[in-house]
Protein backbone atom coordinates (compact mmCIF):
# COMPACT_ATOMS: atom_id res chain seq x y z
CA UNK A 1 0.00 0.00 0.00
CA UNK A 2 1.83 3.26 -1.13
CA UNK A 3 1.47 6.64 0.78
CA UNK A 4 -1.60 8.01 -1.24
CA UNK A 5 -3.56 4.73 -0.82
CA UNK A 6 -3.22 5.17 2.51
CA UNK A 7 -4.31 8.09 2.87
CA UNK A 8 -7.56 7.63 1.32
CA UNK A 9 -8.15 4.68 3.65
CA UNK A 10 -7.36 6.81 6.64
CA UNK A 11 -9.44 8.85 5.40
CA UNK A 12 -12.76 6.66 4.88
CA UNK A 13 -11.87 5.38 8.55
CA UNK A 14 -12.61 9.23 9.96
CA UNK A 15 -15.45 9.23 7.62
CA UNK A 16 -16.79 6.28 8.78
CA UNK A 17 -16.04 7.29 12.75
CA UNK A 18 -17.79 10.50 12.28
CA UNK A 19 -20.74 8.89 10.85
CA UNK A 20 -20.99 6.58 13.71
CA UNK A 21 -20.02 9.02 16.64
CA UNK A 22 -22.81 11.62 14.81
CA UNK A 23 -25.43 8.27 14.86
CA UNK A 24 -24.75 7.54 18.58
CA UNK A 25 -25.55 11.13 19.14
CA UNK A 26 -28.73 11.00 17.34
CA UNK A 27 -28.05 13.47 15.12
CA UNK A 28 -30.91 12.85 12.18
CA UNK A 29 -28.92 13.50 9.43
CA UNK A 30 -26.73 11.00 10.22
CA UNK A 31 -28.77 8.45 8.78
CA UNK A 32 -28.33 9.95 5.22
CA UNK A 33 -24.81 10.81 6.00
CA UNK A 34 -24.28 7.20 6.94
CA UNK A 35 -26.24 6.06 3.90
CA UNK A 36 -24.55 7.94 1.73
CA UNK A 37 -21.25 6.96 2.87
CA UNK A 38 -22.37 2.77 2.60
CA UNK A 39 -23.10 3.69 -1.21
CA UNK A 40 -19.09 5.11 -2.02
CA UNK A 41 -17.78 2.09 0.04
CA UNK A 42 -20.36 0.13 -1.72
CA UNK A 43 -18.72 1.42 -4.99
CA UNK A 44 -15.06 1.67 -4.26
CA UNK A 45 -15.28 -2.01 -3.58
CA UNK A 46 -16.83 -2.81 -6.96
CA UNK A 47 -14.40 -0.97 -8.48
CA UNK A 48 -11.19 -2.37 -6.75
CA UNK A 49 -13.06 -6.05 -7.49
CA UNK A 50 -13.31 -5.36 -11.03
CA UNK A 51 -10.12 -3.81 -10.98
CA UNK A 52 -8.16 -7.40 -9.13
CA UNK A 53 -10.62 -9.21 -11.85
CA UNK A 54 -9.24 -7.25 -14.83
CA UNK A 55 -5.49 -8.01 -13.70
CA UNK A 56 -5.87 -11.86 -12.73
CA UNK A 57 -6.96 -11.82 -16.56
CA UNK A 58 -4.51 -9.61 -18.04
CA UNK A 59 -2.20 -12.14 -15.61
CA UNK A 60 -3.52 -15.27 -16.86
CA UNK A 61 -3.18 -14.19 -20.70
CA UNK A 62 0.22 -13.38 -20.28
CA UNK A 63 1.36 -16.76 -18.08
CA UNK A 64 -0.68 -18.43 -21.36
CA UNK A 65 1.22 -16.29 -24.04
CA UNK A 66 4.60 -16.99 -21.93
CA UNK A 67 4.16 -20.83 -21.78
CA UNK A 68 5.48 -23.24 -19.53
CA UNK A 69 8.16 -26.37 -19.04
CA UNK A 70 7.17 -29.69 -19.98
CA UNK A 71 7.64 -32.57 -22.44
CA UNK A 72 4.92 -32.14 -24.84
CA UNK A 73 3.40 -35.17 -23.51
CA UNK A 74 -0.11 -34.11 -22.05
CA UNK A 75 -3.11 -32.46 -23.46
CA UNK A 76 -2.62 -29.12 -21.46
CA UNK A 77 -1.18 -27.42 -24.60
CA UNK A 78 -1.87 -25.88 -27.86
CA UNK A 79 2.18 -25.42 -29.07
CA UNK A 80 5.34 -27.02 -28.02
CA UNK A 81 9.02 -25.97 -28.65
CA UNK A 82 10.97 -28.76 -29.40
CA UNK A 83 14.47 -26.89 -28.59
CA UNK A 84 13.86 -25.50 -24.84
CA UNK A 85 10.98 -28.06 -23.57
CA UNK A 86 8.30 -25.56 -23.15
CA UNK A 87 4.68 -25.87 -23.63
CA UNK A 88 2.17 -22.92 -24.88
CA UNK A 89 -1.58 -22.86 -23.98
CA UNK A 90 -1.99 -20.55 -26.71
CA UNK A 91 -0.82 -19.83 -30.73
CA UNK A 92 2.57 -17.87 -30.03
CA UNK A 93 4.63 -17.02 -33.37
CA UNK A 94 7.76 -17.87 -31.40
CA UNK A 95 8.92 -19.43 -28.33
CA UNK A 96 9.31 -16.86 -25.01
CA UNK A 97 12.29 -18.61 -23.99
CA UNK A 98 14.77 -19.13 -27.47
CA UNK A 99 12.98 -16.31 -29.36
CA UNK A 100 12.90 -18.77 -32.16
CA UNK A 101 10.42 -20.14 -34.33
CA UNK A 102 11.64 -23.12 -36.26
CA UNK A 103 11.31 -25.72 -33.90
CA UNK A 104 7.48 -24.77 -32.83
CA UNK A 105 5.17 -27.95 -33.51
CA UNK A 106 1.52 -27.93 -32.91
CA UNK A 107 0.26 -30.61 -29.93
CA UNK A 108 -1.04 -33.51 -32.90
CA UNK A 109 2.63 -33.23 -34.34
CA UNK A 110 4.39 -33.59 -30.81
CA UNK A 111 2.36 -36.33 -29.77
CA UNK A 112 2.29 -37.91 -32.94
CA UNK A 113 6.53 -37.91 -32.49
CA UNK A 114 6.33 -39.31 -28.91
CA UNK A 115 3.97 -41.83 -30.39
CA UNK A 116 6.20 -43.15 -32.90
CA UNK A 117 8.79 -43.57 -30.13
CA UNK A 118 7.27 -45.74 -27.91
């Protein structure tokens, strides 16, 4: 949490103990003060939920563009590079790790090669 972060929740927290203090008073505009004060909390979480949403996908596209190690031997891929070992969930036009393209196979070719192996 950086410094201006921070400050804004400090900042709801008075909010929120003035509301309260004013409602144990029972001061009458309190109750709208306290309603209106649900409705930005109300909001600011949608919008920091949508926001964490947004990034686990942005996150999740990239890990999937990026690929991962493995042998080529399961169905959890789309492309495989034959040079570094490294499985793609997605159509990449050349492998994150050797920057290279000629040894990219589709899964039915790799499978087909470990096939004809065994």
């Amino acid at each position: 949490m950086n410094e201006e972060e921070l400050k804004k929740w400090v900042d709801k927290v008075e909010d929120v103990h003035a509301v309260v203090s004013s409602l144990a008073k029972g001061d009458k505009e309190a109750v709208a003060k306290a309603a209106r004060l649900e409705a930005e909390l109300r909001s600011s979480d949608q919008e920091q939920r949508e926001k964490a949403k947004r990034e686990r996908e942005e996150d999740l596209a990239r890990r999937r563009k990026q690929g991962r190690s493995g042998k080529g031997h399961t169905d959890m891929y789309e492309w495989f590079c034959r040079r570094c070992l490294w499985e793609f969930a997605v159509k990449v036009d050349k492998c994150s790790q050797c920057e290279k393209d000629d040894m990219l196979v589709a899964r039915e070719e790799r499978q087909a090669e470990l096939r004809e192996k065994t």
